[in-house]
ModelCIF file with pLDDT and N, C-alpha, C, O atoms, coordinates in Angstrom:
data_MODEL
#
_entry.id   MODEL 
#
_entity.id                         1 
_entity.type                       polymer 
_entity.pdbx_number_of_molecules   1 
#
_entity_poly.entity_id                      1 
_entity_poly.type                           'polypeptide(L)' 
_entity_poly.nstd_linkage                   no 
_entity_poly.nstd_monomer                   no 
_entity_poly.pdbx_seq_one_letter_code       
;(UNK)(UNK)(UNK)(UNK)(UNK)(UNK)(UNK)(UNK)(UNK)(UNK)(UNK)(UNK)(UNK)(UNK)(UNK)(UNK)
(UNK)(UNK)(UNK)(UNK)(UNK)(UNK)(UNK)(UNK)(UNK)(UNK)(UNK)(UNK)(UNK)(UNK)(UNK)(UNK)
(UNK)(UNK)(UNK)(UNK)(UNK)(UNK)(UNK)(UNK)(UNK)
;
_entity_poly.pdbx_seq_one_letter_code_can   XXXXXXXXXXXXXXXXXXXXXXXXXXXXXXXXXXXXXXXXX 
_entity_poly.pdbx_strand_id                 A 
#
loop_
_entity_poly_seq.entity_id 
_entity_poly_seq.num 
_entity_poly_seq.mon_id 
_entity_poly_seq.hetero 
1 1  UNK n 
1 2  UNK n 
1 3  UNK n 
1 4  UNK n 
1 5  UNK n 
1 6  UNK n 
1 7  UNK n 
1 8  UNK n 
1 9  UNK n 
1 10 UNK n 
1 11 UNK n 
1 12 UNK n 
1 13 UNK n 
1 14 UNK n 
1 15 UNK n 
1 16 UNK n 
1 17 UNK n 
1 18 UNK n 
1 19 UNK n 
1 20 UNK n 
1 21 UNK n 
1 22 UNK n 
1 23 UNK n 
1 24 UNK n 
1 25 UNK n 
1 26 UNK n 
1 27 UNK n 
1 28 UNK n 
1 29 UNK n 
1 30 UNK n 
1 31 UNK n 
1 32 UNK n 
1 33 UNK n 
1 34 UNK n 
1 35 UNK n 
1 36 UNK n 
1 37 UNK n 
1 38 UNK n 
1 39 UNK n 
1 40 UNK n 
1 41 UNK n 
#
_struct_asym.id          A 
_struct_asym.entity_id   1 
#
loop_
_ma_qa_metric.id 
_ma_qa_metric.mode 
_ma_qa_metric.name 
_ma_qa_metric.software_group_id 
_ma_qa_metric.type 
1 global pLDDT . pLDDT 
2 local  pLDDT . pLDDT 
#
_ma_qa_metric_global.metric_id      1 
_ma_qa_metric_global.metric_value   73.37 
_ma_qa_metric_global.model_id       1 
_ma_qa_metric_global.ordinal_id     1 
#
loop_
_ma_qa_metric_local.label_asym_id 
_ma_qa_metric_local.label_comp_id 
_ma_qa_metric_local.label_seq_id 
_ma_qa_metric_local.metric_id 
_ma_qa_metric_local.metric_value 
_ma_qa_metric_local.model_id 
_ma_qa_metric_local.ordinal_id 
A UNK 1  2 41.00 1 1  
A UNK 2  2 42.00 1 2  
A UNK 3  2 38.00 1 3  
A UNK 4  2 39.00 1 4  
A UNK 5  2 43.00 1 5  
A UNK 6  2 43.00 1 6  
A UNK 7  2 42.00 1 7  
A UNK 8  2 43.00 1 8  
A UNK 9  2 42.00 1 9  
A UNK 10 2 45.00 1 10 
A UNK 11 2 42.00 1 11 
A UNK 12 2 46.00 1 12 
A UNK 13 2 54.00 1 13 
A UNK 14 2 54.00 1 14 
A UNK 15 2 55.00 1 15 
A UNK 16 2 57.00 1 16 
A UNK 17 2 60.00 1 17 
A UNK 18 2 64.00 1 18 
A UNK 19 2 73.00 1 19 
A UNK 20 2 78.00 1 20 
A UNK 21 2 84.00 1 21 
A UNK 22 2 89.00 1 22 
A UNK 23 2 93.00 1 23 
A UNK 24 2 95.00 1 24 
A UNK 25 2 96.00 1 25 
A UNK 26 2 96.00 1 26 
A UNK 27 2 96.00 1 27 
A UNK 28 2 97.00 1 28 
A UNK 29 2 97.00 1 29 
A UNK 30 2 98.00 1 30 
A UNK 31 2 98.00 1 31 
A UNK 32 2 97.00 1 32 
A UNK 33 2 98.00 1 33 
A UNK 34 2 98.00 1 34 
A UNK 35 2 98.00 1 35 
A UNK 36 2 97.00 1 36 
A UNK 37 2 97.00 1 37 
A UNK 38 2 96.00 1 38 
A UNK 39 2 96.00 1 39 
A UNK 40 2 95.00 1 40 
A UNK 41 2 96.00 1 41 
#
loop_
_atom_site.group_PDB 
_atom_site.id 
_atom_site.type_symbol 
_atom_site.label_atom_id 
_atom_site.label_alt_id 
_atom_site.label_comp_id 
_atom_site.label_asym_id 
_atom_site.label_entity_id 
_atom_site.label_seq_id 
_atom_site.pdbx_PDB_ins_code 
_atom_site.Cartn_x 
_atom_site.Cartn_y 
_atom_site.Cartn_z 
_atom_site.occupancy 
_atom_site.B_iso_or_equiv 
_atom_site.pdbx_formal_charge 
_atom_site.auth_seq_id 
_atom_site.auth_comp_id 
_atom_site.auth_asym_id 
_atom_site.auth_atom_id 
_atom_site.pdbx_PDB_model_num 
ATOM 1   N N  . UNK A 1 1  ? 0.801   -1.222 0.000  1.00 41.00 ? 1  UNK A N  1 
ATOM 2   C CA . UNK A 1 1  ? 0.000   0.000  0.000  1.00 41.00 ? 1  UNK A CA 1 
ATOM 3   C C  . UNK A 1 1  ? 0.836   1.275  0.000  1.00 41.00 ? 1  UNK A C  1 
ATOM 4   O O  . UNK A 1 1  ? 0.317   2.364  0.245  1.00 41.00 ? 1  UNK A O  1 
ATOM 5   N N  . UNK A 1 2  ? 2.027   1.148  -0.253 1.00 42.00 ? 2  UNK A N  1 
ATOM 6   C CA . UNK A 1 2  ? 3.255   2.266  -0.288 1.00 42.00 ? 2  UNK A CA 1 
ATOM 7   C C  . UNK A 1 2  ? 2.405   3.238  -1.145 1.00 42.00 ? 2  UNK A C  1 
ATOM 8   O O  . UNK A 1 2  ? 1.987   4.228  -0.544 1.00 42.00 ? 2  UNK A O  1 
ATOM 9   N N  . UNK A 1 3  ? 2.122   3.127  -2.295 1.00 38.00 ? 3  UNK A N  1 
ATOM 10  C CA . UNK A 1 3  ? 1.704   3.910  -2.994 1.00 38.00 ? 3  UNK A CA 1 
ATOM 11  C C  . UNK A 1 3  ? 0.116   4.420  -2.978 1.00 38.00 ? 3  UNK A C  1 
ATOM 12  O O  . UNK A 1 3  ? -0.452  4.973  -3.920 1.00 38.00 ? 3  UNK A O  1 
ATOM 13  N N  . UNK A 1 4  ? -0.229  4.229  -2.199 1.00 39.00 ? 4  UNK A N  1 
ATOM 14  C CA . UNK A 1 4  ? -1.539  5.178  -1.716 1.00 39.00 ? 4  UNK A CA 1 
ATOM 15  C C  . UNK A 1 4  ? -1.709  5.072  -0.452 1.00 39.00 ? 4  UNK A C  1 
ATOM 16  O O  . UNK A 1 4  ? -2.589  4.371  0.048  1.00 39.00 ? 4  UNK A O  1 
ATOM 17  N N  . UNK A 1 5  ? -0.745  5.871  0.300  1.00 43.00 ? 5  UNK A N  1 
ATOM 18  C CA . UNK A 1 5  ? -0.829  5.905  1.504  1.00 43.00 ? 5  UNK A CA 1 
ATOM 19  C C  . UNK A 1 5  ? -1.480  6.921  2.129  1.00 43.00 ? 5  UNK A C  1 
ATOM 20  O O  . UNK A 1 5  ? -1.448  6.910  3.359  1.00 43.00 ? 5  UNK A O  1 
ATOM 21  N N  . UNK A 1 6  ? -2.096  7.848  1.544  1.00 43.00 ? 6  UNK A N  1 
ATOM 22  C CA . UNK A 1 6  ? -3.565  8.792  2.122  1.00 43.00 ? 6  UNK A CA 1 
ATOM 23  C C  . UNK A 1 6  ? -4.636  7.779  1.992  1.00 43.00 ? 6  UNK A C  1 
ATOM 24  O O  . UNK A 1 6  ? -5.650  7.888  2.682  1.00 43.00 ? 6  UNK A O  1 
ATOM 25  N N  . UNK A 1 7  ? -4.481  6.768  1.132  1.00 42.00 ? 7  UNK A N  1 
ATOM 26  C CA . UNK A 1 7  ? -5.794  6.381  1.714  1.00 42.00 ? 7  UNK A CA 1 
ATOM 27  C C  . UNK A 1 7  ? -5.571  4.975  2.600  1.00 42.00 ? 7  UNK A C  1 
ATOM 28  O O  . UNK A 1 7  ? -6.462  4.195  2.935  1.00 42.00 ? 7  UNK A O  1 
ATOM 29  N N  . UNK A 1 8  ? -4.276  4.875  2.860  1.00 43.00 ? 8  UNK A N  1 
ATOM 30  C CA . UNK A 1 8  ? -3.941  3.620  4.169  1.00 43.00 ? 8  UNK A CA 1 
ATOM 31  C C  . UNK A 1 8  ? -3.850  4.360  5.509  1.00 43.00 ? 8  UNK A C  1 
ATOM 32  O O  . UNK A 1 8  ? -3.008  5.070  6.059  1.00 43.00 ? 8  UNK A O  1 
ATOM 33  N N  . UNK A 1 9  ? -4.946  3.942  5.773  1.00 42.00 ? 9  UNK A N  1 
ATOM 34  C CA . UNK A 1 9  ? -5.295  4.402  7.251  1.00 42.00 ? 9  UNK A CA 1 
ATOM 35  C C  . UNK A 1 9  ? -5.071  3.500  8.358  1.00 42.00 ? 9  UNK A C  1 
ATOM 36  O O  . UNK A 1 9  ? -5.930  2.621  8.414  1.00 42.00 ? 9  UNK A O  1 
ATOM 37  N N  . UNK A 1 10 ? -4.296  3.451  9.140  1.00 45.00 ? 10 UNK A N  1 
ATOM 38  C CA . UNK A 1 10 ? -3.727  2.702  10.141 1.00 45.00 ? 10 UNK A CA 1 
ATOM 39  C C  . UNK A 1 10 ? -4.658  2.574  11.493 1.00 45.00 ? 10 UNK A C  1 
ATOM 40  O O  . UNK A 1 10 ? -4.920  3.523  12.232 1.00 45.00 ? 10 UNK A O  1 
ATOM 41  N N  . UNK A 1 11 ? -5.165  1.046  11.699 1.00 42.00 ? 11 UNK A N  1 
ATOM 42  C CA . UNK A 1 11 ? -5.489  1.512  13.549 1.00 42.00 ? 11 UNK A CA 1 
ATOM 43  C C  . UNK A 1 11 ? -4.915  1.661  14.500 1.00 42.00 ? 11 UNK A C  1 
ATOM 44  O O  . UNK A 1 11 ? -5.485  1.817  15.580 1.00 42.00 ? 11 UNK A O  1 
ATOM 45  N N  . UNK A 1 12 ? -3.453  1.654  14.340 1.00 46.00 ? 12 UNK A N  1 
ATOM 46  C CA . UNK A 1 12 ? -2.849  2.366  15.113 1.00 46.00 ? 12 UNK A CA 1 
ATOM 47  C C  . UNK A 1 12 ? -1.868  2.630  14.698 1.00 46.00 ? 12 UNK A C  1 
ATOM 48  O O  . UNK A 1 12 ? -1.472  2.023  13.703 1.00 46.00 ? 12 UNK A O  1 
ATOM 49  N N  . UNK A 1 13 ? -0.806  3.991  15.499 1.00 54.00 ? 13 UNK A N  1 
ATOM 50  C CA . UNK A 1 13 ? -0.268  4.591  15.054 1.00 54.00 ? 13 UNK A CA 1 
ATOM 51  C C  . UNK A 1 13 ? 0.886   4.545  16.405 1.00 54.00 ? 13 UNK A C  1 
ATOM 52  O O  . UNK A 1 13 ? 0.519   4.906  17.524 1.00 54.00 ? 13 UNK A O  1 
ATOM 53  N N  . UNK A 1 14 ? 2.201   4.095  16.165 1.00 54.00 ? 14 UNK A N  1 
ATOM 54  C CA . UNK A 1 14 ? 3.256   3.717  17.253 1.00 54.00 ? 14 UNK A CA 1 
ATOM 55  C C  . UNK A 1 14 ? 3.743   4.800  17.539 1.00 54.00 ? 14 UNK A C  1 
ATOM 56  O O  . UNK A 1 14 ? 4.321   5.330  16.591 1.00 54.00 ? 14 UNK A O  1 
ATOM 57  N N  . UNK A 1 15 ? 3.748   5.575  18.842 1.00 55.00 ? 15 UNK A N  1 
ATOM 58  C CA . UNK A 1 15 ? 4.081   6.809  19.744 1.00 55.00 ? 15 UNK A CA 1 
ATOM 59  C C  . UNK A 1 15 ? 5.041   6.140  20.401 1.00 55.00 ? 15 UNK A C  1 
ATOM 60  O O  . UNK A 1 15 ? 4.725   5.280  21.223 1.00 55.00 ? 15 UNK A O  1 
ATOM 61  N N  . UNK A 1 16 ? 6.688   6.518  20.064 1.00 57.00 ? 16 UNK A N  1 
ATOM 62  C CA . UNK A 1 16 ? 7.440   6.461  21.088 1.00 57.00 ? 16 UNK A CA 1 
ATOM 63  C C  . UNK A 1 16 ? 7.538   4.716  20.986 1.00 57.00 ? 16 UNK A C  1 
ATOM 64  O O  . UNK A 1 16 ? 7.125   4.242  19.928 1.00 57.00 ? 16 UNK A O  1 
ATOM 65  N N  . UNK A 1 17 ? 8.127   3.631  22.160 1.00 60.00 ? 17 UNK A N  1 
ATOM 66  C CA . UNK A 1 17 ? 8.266   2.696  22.391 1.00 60.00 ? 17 UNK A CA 1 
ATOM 67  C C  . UNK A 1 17 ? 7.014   2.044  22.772 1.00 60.00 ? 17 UNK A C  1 
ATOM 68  O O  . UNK A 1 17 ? 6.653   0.901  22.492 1.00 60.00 ? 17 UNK A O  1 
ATOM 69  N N  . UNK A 1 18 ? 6.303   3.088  23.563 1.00 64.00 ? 18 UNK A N  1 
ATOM 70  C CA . UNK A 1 18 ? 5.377   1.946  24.285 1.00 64.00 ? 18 UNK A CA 1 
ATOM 71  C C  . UNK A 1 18 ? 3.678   2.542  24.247 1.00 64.00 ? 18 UNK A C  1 
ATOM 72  O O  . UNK A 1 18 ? 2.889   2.332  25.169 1.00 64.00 ? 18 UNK A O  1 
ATOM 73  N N  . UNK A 1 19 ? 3.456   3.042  23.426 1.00 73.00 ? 19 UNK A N  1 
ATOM 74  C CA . UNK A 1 19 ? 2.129   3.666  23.398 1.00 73.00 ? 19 UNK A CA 1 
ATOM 75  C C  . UNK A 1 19 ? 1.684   3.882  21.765 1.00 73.00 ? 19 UNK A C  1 
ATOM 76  O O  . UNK A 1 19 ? 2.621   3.905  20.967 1.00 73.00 ? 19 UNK A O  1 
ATOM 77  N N  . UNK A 1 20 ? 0.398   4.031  21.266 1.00 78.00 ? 20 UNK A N  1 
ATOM 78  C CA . UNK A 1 20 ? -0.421  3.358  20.260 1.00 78.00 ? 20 UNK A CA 1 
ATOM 79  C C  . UNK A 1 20 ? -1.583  4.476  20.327 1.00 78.00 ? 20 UNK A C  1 
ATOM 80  O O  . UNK A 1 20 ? -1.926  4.752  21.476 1.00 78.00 ? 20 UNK A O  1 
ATOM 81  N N  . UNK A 1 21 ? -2.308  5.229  19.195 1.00 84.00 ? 21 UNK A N  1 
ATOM 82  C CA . UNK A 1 21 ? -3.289  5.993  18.942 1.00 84.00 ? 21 UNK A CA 1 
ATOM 83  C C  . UNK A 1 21 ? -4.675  5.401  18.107 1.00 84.00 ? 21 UNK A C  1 
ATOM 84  O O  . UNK A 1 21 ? -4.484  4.800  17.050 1.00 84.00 ? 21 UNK A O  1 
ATOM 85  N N  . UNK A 1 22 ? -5.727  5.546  18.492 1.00 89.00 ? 22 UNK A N  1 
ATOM 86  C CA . UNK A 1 22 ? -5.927  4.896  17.638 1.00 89.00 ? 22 UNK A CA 1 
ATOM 87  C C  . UNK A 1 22 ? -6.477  5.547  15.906 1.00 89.00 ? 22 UNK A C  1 
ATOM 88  O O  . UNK A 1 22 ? -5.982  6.666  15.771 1.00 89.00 ? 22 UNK A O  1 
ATOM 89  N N  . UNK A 1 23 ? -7.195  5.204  14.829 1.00 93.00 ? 23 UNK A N  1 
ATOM 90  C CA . UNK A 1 23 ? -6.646  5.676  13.825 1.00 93.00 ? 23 UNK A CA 1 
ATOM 91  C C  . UNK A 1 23 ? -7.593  7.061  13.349 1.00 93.00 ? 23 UNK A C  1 
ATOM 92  O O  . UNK A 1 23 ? -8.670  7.163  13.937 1.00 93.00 ? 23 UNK A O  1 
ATOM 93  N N  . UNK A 1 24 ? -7.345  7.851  12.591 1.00 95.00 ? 24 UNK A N  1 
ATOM 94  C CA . UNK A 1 24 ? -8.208  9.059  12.190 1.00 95.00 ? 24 UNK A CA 1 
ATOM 95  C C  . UNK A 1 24 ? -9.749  8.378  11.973 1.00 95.00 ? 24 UNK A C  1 
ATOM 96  O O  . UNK A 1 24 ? -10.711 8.894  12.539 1.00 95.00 ? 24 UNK A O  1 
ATOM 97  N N  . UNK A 1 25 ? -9.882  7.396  11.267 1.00 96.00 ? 25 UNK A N  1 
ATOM 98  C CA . UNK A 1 25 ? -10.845 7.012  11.063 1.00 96.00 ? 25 UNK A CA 1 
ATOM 99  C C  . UNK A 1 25 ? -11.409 6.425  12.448 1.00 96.00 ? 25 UNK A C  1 
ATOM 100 O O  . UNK A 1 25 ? -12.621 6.214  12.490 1.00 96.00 ? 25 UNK A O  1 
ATOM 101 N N  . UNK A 1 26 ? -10.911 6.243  13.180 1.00 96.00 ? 26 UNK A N  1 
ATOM 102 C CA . UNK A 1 26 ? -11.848 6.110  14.221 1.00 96.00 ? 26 UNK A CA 1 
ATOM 103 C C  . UNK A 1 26 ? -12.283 7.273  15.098 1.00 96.00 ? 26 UNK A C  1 
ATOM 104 O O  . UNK A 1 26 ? -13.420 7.345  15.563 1.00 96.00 ? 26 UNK A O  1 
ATOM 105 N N  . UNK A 1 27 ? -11.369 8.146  15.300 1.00 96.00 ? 27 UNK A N  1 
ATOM 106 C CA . UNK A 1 27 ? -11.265 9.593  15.455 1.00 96.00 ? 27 UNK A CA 1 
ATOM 107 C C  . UNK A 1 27 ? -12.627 10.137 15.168 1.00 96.00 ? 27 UNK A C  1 
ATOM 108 O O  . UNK A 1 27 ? -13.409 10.511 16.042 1.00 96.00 ? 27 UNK A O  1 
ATOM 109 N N  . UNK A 1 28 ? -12.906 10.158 13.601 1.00 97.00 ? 28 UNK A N  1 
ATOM 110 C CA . UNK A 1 28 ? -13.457 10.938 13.241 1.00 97.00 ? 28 UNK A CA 1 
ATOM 111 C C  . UNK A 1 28 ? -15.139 9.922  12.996 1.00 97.00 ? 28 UNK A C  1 
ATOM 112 O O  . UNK A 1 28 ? -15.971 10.524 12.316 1.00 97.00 ? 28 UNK A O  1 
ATOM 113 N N  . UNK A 1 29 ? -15.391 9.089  13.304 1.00 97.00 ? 29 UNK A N  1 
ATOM 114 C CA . UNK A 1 29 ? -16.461 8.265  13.558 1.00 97.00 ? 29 UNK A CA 1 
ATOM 115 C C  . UNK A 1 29 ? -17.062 8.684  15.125 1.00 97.00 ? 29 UNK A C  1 
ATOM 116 O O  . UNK A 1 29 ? -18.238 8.872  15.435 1.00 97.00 ? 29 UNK A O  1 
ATOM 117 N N  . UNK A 1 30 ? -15.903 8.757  15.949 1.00 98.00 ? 30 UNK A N  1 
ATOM 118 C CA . UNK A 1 30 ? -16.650 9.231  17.186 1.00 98.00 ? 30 UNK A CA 1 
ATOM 119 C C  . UNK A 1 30 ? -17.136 10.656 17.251 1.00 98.00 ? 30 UNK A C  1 
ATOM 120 O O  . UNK A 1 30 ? -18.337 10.866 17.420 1.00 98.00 ? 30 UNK A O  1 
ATOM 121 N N  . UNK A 1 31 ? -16.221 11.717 17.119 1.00 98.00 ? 31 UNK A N  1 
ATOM 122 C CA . UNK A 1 31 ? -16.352 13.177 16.921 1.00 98.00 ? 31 UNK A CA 1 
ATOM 123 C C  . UNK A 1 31 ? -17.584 12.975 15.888 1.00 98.00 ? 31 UNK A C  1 
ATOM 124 O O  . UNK A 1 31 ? -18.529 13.624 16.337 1.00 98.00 ? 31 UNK A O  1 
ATOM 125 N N  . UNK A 1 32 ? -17.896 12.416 14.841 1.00 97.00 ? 32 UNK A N  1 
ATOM 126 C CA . UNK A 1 32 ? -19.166 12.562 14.342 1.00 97.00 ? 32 UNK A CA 1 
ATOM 127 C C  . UNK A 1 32 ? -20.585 12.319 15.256 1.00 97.00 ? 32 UNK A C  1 
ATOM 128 O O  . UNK A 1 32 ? -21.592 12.962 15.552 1.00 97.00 ? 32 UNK A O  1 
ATOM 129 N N  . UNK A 1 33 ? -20.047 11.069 15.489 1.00 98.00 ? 33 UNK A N  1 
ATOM 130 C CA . UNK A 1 33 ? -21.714 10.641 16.686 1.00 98.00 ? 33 UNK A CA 1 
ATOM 131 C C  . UNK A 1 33 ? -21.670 11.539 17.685 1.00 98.00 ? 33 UNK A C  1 
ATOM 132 O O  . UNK A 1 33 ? -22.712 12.114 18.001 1.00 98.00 ? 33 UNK A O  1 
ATOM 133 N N  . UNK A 1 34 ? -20.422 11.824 18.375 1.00 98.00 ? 34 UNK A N  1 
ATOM 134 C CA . UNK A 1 34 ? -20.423 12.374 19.571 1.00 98.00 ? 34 UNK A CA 1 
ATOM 135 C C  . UNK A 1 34 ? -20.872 13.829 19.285 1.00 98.00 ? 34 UNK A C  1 
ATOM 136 O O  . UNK A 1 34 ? -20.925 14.367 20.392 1.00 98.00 ? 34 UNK A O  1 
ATOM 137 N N  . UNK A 1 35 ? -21.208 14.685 18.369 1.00 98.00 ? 35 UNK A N  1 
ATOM 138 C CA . UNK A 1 35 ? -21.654 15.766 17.846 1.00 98.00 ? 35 UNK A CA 1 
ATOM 139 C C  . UNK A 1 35 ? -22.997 15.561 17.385 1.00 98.00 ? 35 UNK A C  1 
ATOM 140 O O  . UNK A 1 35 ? -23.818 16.452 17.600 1.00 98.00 ? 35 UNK A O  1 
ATOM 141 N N  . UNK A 1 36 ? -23.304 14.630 16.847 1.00 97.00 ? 36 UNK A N  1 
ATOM 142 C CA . UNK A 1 36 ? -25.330 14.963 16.822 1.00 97.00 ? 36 UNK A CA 1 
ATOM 143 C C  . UNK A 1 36 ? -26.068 13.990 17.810 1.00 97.00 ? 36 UNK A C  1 
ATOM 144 O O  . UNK A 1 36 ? -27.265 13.761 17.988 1.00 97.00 ? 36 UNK A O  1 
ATOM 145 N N  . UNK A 1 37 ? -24.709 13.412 18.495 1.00 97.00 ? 37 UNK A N  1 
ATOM 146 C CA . UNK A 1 37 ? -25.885 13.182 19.786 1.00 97.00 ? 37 UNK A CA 1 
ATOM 147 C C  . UNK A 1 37 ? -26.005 14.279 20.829 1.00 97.00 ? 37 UNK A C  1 
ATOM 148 O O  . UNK A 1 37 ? -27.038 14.359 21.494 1.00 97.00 ? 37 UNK A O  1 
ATOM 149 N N  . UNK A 1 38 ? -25.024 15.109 20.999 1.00 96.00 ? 38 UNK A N  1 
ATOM 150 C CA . UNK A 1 38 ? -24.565 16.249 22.045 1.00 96.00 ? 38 UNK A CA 1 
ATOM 151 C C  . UNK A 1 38 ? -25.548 17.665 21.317 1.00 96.00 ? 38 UNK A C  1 
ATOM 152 O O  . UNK A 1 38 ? -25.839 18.632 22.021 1.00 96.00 ? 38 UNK A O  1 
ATOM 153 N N  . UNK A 1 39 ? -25.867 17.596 20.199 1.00 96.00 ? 39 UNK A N  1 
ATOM 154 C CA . UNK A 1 39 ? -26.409 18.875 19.813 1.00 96.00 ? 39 UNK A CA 1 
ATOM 155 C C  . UNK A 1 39 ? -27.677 18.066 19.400 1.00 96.00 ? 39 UNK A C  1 
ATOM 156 O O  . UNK A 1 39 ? -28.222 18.527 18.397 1.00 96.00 ? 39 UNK A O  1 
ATOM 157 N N  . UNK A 1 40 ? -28.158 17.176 19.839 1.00 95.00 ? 40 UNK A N  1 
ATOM 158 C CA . UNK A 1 40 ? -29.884 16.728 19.945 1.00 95.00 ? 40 UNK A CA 1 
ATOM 159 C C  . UNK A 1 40 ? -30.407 16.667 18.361 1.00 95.00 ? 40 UNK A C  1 
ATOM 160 O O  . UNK A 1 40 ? -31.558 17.025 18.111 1.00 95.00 ? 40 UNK A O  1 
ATOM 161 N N  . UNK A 1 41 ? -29.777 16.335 17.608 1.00 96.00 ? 41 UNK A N  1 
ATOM 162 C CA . UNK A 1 41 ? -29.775 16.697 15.726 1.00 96.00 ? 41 UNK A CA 1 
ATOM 163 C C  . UNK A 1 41 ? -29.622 15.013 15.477 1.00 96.00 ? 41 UNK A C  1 
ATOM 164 O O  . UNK A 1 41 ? -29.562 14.561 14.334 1.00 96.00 ? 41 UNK A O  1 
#
Protein backbone atom coordinates (compact mmCIF):
# COMPACT_ATOMS: atom_id res chain seq x y z
CA UNK A 1 0.00 0.00 0.00
CA UNK A 2 3.25 2.27 -0.29
CA UNK A 3 1.70 3.91 -2.99
CA UNK A 4 -1.54 5.18 -1.72
CA UNK A 5 -0.83 5.91 1.50
CA UNK A 6 -3.57 8.79 2.12
CA UNK A 7 -5.79 6.38 1.71
CA UNK A 8 -3.94 3.62 4.17
CA UNK A 9 -5.29 4.40 7.25
CA UNK A 10 -3.73 2.70 10.14
CA UNK A 11 -5.49 1.51 13.55
CA UNK A 12 -2.85 2.37 15.11
CA UNK A 13 -0.27 4.59 15.05
CA UNK A 14 3.26 3.72 17.25
CA UNK A 15 4.08 6.81 19.74
CA UNK A 16 7.44 6.46 21.09
CA UNK A 17 8.27 2.70 22.39
CA UNK A 18 5.38 1.95 24.28
CA UNK A 19 2.13 3.67 23.40
CA UNK A 20 -0.42 3.36 20.26
CA UNK A 21 -3.29 5.99 18.94
CA UNK A 22 -5.93 4.90 17.64
CA UNK A 23 -6.65 5.68 13.82
CA UNK A 24 -8.21 9.06 12.19
CA UNK A 25 -10.85 7.01 11.06
CA UNK A 26 -11.85 6.11 14.22
CA UNK A 27 -11.26 9.59 15.45
CA UNK A 28 -13.46 10.94 13.24
CA UNK A 29 -16.46 8.26 13.56
CA UNK A 30 -16.65 9.23 17.19
CA UNK A 31 -16.35 13.18 16.92
CA UNK A 32 -19.17 12.56 14.34
CA UNK A 33 -21.71 10.64 16.69
CA UNK A 34 -20.42 12.37 19.57
CA UNK A 35 -21.65 15.77 17.85
CA UNK A 36 -25.33 14.96 16.82
CA UNK A 37 -25.88 13.18 19.79
CA UNK A 38 -24.56 16.25 22.04
CA UNK A 39 -26.41 18.87 19.81
CA UNK A 40 -29.88 16.73 19.94
CA UNK A 41 -29.78 16.70 15.73
Amino acid sequence: HAKNRQHCQRRWELIGETSVRLSNSFSGALRTFAYFMSSGS
